[in-house]
Protein backbone atom coordinates (compact mmCIF):
# COMPACT_ATOMS: atom_id res chain seq x y z
CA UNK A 1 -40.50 7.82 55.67
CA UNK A 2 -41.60 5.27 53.55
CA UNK A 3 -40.81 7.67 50.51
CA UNK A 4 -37.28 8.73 51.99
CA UNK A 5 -36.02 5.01 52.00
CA UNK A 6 -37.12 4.57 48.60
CA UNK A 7 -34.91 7.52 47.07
CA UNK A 8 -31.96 6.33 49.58
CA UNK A 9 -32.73 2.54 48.13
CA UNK A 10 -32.54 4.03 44.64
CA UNK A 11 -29.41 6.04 44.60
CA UNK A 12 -27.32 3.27 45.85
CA UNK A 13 -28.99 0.66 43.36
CA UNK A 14 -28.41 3.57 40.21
CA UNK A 15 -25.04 3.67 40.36
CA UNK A 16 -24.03 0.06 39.94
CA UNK A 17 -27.04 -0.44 37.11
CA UNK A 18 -25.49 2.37 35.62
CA UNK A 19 -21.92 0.81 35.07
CA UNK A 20 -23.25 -2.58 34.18
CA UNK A 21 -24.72 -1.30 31.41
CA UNK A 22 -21.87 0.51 29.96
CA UNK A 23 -19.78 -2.32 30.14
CA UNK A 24 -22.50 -4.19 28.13
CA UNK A 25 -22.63 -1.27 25.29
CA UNK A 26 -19.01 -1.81 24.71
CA UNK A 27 -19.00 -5.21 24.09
CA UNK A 28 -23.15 -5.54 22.16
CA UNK A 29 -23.46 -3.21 19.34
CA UNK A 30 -26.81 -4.07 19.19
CA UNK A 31 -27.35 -2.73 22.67
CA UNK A 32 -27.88 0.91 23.59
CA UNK A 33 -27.81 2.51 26.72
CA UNK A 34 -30.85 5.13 27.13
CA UNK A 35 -29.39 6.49 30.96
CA UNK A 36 -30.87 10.03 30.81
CA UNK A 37 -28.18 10.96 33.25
CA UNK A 38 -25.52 10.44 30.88
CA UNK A 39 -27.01 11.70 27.59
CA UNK A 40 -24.43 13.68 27.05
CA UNK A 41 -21.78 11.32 27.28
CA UNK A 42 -19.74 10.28 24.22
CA UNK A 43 -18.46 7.17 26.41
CA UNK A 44 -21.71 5.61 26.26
CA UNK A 45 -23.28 6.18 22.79
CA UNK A 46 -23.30 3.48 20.38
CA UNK A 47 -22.36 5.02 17.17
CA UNK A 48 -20.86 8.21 18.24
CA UNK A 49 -19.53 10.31 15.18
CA UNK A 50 -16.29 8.84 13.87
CA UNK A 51 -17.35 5.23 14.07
CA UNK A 52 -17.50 3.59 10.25
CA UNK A 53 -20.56 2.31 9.31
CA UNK A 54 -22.66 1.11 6.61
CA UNK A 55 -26.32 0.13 5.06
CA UNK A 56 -28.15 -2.95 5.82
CA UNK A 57 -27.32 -4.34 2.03
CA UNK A 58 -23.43 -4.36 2.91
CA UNK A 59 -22.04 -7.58 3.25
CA UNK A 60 -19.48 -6.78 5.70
CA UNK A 61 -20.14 -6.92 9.34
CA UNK A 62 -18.39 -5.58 12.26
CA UNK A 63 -16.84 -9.71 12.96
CA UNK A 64 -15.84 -10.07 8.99
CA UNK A 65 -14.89 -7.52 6.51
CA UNK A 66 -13.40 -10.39 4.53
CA UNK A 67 -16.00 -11.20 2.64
CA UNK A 68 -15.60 -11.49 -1.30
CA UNK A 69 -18.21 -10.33 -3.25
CA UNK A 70 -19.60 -11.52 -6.90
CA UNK A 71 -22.77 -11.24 -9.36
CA UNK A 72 -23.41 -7.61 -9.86
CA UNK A 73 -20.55 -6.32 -7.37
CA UNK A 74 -21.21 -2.30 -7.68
CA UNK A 75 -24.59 -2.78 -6.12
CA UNK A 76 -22.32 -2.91 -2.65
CA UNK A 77 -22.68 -0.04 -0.84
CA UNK A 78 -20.06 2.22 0.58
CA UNK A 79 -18.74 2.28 3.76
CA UNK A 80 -19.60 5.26 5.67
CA UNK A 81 -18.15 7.12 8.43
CA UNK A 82 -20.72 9.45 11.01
CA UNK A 83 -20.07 13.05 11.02
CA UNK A 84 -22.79 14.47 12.29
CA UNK A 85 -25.94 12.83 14.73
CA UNK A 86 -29.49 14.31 15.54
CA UNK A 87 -30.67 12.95 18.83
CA UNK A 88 -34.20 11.85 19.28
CA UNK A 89 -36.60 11.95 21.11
CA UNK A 90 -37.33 8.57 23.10
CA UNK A 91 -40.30 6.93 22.21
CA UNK A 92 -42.04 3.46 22.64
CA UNK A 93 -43.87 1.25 20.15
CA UNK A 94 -47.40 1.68 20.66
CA UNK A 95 -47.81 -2.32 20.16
CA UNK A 96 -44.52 -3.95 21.92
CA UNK A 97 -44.16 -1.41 24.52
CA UNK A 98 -40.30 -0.93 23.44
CA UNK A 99 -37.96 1.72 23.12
CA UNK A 100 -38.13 3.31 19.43
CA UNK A 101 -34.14 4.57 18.37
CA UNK A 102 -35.10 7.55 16.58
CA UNK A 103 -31.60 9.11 16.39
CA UNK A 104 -30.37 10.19 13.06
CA UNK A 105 -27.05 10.20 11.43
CA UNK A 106 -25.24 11.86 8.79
CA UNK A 107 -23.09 9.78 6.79
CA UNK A 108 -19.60 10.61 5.00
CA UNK A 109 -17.87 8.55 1.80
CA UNK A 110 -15.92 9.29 -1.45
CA UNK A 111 -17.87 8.39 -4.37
CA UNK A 112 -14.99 7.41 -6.78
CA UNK A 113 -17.46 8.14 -10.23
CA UNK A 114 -18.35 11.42 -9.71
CA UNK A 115 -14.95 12.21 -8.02
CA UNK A 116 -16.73 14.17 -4.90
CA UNK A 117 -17.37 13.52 -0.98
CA UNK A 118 -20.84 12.66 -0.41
CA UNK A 119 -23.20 12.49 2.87
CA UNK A 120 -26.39 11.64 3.39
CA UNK A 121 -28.63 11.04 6.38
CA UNK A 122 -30.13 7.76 8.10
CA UNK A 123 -31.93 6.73 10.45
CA UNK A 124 -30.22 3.86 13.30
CA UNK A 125 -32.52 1.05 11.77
CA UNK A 126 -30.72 1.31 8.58
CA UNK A 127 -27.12 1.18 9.66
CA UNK A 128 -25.01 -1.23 11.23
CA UNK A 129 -21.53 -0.83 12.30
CA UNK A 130 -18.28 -1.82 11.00
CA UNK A 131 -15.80 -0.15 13.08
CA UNK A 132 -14.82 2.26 15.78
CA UNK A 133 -12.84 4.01 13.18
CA UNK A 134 -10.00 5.97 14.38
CA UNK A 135 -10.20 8.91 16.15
CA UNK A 136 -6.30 9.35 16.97
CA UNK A 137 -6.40 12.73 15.47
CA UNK A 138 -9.95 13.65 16.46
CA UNK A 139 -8.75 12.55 20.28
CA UNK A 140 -5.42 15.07 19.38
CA UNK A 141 -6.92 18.07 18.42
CA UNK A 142 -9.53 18.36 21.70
CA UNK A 143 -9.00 21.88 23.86
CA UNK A 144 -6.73 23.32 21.24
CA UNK A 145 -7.32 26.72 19.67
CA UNK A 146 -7.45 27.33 16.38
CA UNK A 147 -4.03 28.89 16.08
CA UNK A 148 -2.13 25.37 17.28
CA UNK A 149 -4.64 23.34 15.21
CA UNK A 150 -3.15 25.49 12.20
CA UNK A 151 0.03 25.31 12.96
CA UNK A 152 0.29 20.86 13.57
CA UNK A 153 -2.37 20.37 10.51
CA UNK A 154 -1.38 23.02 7.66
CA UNK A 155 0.73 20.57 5.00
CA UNK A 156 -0.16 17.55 6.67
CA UNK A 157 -1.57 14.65 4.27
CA UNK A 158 -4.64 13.01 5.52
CA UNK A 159 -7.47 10.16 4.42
CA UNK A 160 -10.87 9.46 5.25
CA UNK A 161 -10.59 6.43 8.43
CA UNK A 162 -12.71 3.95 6.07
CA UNK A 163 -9.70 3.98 3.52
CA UNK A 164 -8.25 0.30 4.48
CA UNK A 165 -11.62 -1.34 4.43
CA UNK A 166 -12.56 0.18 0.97
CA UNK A 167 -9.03 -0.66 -0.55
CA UNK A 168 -9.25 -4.04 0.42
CA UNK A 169 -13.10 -4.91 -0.62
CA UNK A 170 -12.77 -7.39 -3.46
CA UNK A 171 -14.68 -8.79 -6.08
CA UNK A 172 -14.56 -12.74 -7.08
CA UNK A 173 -15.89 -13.74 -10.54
CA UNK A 174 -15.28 -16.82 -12.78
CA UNK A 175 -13.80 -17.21 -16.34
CA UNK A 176 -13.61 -20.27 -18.43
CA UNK A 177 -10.35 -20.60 -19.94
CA UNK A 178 -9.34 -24.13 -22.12
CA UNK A 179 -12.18 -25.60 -20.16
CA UNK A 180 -10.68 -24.99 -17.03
CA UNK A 181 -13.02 -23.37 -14.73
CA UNK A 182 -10.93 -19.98 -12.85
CA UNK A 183 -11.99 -17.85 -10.15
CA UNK A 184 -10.36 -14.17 -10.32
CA UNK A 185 -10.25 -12.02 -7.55
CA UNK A 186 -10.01 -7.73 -8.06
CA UNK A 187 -10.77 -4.90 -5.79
CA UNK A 188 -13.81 -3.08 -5.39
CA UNK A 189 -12.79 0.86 -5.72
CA UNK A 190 -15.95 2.44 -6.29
CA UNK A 191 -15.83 4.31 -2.99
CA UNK A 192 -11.49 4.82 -2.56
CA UNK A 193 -11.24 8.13 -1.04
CA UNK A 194 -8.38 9.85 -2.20
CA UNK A 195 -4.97 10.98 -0.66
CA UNK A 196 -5.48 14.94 -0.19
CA UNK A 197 -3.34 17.66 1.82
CA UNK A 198 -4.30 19.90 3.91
CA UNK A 199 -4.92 23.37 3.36
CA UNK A 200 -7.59 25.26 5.59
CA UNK A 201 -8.87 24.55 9.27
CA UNK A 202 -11.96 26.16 10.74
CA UNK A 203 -13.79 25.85 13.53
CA UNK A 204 -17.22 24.78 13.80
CA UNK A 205 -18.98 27.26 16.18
CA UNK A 206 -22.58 25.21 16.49
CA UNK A 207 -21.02 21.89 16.99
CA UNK A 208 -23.17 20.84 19.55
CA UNK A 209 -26.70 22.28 19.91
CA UNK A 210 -28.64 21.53 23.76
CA UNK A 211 -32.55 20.98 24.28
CA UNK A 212 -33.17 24.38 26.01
CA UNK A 213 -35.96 22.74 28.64
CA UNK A 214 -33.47 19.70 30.18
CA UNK A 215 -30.47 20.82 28.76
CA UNK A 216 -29.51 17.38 27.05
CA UNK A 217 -27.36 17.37 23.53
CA UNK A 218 -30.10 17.21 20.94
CA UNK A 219 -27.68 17.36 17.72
CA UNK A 220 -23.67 16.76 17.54
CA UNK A 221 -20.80 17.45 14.66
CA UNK A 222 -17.45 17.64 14.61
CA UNK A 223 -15.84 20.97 15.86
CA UNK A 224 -12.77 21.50 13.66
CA UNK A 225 -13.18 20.97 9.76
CA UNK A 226 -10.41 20.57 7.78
CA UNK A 227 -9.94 22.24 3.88
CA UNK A 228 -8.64 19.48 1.65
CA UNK A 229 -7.19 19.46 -1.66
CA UNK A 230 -7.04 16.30 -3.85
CA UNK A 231 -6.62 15.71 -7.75
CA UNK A 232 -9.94 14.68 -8.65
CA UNK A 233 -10.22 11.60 -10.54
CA UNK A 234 -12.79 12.65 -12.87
CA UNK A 235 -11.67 16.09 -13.81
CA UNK A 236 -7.93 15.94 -13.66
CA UNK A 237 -7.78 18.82 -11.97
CA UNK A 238 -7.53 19.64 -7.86
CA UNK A 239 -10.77 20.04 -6.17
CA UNK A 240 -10.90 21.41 -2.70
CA UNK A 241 -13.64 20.67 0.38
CA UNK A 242 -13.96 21.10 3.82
CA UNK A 243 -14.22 17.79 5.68
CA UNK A 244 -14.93 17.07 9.51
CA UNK A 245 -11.76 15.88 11.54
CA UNK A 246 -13.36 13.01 12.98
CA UNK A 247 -13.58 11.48 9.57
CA UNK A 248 -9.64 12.15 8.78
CA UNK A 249 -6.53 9.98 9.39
CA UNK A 250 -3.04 11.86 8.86
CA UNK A 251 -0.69 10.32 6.34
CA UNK A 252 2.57 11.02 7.55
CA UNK A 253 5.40 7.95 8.15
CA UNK A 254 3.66 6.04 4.70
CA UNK A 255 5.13 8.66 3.12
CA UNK A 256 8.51 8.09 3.54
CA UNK A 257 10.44 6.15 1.15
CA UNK A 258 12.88 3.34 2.68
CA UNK A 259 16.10 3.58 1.55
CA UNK A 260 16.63 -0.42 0.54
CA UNK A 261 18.70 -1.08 -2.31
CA UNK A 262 18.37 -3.79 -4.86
CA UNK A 263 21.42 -6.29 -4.57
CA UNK A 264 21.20 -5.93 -1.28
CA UNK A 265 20.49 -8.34 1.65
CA UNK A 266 18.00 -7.77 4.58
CA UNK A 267 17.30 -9.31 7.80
CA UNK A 268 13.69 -9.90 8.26
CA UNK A 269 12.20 -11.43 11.32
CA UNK A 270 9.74 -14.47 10.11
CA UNK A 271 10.11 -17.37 12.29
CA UNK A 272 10.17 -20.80 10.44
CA UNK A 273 9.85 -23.72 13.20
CA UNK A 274 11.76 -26.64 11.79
CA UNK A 275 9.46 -30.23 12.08
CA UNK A 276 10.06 -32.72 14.56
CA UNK A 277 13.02 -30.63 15.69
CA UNK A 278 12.10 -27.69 18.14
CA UNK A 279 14.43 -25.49 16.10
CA UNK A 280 13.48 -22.09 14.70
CA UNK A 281 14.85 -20.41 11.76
CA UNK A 282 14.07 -16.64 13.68
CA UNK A 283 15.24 -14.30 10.20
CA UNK A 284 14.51 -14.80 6.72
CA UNK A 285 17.71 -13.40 3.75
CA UNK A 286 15.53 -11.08 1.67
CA UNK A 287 16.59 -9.61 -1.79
CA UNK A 288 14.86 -6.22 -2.60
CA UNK A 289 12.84 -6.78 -6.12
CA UNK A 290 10.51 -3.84 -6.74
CA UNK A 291 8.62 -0.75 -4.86
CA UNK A 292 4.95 -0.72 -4.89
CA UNK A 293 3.03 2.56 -4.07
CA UNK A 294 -0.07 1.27 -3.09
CA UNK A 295 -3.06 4.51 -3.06
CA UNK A 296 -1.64 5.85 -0.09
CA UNK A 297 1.38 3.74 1.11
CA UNK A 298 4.73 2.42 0.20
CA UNK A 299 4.96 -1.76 -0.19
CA UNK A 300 8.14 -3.50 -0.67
CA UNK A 301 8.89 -6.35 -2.69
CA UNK A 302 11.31 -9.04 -1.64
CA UNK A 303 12.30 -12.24 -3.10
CA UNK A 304 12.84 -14.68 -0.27
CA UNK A 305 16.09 -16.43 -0.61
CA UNK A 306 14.92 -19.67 1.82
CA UNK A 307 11.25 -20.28 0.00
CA UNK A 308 12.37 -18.24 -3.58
CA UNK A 309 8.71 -16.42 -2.78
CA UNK A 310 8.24 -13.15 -3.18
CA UNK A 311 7.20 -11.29 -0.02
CA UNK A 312 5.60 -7.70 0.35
CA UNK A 313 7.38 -5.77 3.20
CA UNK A 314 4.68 -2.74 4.52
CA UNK A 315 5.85 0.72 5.28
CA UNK A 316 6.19 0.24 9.51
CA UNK A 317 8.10 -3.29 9.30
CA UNK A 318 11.97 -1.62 9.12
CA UNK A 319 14.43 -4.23 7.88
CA UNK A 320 18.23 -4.72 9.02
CA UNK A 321 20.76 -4.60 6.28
CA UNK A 322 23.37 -6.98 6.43
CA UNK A 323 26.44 -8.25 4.82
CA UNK A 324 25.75 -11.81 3.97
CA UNK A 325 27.94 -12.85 1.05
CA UNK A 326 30.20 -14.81 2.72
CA UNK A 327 27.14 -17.00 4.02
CA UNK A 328 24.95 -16.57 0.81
CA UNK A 329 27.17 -16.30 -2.21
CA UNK A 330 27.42 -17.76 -5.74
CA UNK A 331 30.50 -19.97 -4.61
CA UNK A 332 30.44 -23.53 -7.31
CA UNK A 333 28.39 -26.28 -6.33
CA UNK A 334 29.92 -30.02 -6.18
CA UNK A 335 28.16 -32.28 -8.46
CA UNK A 336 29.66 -35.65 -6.67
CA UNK A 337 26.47 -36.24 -4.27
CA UNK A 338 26.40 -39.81 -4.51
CA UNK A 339 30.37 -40.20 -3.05
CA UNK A 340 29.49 -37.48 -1.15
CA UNK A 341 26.58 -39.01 0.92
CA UNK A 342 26.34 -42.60 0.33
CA UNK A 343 30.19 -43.20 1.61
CA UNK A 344 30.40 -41.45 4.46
CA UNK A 345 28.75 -42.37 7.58
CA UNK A 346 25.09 -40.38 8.00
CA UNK A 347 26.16 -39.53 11.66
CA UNK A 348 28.75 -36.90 10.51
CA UNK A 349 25.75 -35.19 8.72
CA UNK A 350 23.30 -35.18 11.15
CA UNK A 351 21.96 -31.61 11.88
CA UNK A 352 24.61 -29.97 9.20
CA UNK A 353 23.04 -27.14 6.69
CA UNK A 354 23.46 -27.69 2.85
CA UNK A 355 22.45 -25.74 0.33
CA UNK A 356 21.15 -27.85 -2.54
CA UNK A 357 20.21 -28.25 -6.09
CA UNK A 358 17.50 -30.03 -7.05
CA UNK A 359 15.55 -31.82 -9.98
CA UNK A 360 12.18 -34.01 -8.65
CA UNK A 361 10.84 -37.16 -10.32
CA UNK A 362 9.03 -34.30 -12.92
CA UNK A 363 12.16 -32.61 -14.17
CA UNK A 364 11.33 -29.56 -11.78
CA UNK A 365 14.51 -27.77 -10.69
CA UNK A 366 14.72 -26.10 -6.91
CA UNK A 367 17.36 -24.55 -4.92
CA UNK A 368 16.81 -25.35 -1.21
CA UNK A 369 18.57 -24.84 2.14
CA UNK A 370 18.28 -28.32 4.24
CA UNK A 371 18.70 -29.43 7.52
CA UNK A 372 20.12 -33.05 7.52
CA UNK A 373 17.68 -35.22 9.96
CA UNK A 374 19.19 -39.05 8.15
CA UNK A 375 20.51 -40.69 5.23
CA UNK A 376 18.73 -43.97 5.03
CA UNK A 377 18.53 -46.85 1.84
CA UNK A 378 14.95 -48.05 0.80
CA UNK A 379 14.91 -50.61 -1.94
CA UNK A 380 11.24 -50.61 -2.76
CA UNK A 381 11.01 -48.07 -5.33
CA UNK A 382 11.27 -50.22 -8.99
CA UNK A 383 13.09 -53.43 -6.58
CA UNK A 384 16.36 -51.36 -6.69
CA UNK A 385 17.99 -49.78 -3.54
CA UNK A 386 18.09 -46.15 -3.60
CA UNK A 387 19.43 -43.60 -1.18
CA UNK A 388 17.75 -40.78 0.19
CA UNK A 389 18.34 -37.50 2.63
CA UNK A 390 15.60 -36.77 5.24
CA UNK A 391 15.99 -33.55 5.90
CA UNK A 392 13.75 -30.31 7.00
CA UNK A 393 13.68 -27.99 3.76
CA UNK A 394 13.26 -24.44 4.10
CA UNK A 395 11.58 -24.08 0.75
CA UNK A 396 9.01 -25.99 2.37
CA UNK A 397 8.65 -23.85 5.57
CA UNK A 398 10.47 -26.38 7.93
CA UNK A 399 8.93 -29.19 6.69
CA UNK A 400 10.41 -32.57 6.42
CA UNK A 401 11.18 -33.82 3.09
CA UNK A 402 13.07 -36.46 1.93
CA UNK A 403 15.55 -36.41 -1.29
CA UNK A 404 16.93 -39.16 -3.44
CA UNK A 405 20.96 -38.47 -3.27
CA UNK A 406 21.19 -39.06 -7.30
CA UNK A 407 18.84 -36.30 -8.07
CA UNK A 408 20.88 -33.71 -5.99
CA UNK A 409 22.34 -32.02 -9.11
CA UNK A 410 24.87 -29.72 -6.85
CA UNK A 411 25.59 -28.90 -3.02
CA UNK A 412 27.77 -27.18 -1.07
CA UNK A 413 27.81 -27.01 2.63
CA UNK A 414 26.47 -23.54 4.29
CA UNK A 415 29.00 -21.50 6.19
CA UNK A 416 29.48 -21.93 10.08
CA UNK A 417 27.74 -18.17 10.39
CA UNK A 418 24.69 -19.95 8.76
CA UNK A 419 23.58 -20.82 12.24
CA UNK A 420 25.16 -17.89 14.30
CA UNK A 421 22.95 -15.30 11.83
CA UNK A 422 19.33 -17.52 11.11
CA UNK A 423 18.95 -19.72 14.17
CA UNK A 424 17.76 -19.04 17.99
């Protein structure tokens, strides 16, 4: 009896130790759950294949992939992704009594030098993770026969997952120039896997191999490999491989080439929140200047017609063309500021739009859109009364800054649609 109550005690206690644990594995990397009853179960594995990885020596962690690097920079490592994981046996450390991670994993990257896709194996102690990768297509292609798999994937443009992290890695080093002391920022592309299309698919018929005495998964890889054709750096000429799915992204909206038009005025949504005012300009005017291809994407440059920035534009933000001369335009600006705003009284200005032209106390000329807060006299400058706007400037992001009237070199007052179009 007293064994009975035991095995009735345990199967009730199993179950809820069983999904405490997985909810701490998906929030610890540094935690693995070792549940013999669910060995074989991708949701509760670590590092399952797909997930992006890399050595000890990289400076990147799974919280900060950030992280500029300097001195001797191509000593970095790459980042990997898993494509293939032996599973082994448990064992326990004959001093501390704990469990020994003796799983294996097989590593993918691009190494950019000798233009070819590279794995190698390692064991868990030498890895950390980065990121759960993305396993979109992986997740798309499960319980479909070869024939479909061929039929959505044949064309098709694809990446290796790690592709964002190793195109934005960046190197920081220092030049003297005129004894001026300047740091100088570059990417890192020693590992940039290449843009390829797809050519082949097979299937992989020992994916997943079992232990034949308990039946658990002793070794895993992905099931569909893809053939992939890319112009290899270092050769000039197309080299072809077959690569696991789980390691692939398709390329397919980056692709496609925005129709925007230089000249041409777009509606992009970048909330400026005016100072002391509770006011938001909701859209920024933007004027196309150049298009970037950018390894495996499509950026747009704008100039910014409120800050005069330039301002990239990515391949998934879609921008609404609009017809804004009669509120933007090259109209003539009036030159008679000082009648203009020292003889009127500053109430009929409050909260009116002006577009501006500026020169500061340094001779620097601006163009700004303002928001009229006050016009107010202050005779401490040099003992001589001087005039001056406070006003939010959109050059400034919303800030308030405040203008002396005589250095306004030209204004003109926006058009009534100014606020109908920009403001919420």
């Amino acid at each position: 009896m007293e064994s009975n109550n035991n095995v009735a005690e345990a199967s009730v206690i199993a179950p809820v130790e069983r999904n405490q644990t997985a909810r701490v594995v998906k929030n610890a990397e540094n935690v693995k759950y070792e549940d013999s009853d669910n060995s074989n179960d991708l949701e509760y594995e670590e590092i399952p294949i797909g997930t992006i990885v890399a050595n000890l020596a990289h400076p990147y962690s799974a919280d900060n992939t950030s992280v500029l690097i300097t001195t001797y920079a191509h000593f970095t490592p790459p980042l990997m992704i898993v494509i293939e994981k032996n599973y082994g046996a448990i064992k326990y450390n004959q001093i501390t009594g704990d469990k020994e991670d003796n799983d294996s994993y097989r590593c993918l990257y691009y190494l950019s030098i000798n233009g070819s896709f590279e794995s190698q194996w390692f064991k868990r102690r030498e890895l950390k993770k980065i990121s759960g990768g993305s396993l979109d297509l992986l997740n798309s292609a499960k319980d479909k026969g070869i024939d479909t798999l061929k039929k959505e994937l044949l064309g098709n443009m694809a990446i290796l997952t790690n592709v964002d992290l190793e195109l934005d890695k960046k190197k920081i080093w220092s030049d003297n120039e005129g004894g001026i002391l300047k740091e100088k920022v570059n990417n890192l592309l020693d590992y940039l896997p290449p843009l390829a299309s797809i050519i082949d698919v097979k299937l992989n018929d020992d994916h997943q191999k079992y232990n034949e005495k308990n039946g658990k998964i002793i070794h895993r890889k992905s099931k569909v490999l893809v053939k992939l054709r890319w112009l290899n750096n270092i050769t000039s000429k197309y080299s072809e491989d077959y690569i696991p799915l789980a390691a692939l992204k398709i390329i397919d909206k980056q692709l496609e080439l925005h129709n925007y038009t230089k000249g041409l005025t777009y509606l992009y949504s970048d909330p400026i929140i005016l100072e002391e005012s509770g006011i938001t300009v909701s859209k920024a005017p933007l004027v196309l200047e150049s298009i970037i291809w950018k390894h495996y994407f499509y950026v747009y440059r704008f100039q910014n017609l409120f800050t005069n920035q330039l301002q990239d534009v990515h391949y998934d933000e879609a921008l609404d063309k609009v017809d804004l001369r009669h509120i933007i335009n090259n109209s003539s600006f009036l030159n008679d500021s000082v009648n203009k705003f020292t003889n009127t009284s500053d109430e009929k200005f409050k909260d009116r739009w002006f577009e501006i032209q500026y020169s500061d106390r340094n001779d620097r000329f601006t163009q700004r859109f303002i928001r009229i807060i006050e016009i107010f006299k202050d005779g401490k400058e040099e003992g001589n009364e001087r005039s001056f706007i406070k006003a939010n400037c959109l050059l400034r992001n919303g800030k308030i800054r405040h203008f002396r009237i005589e250095r306004i070199k030209g204004y003109k007052e926006v058009h009534e649609d100014f606020v109908k179009t920009f403001i919420l």
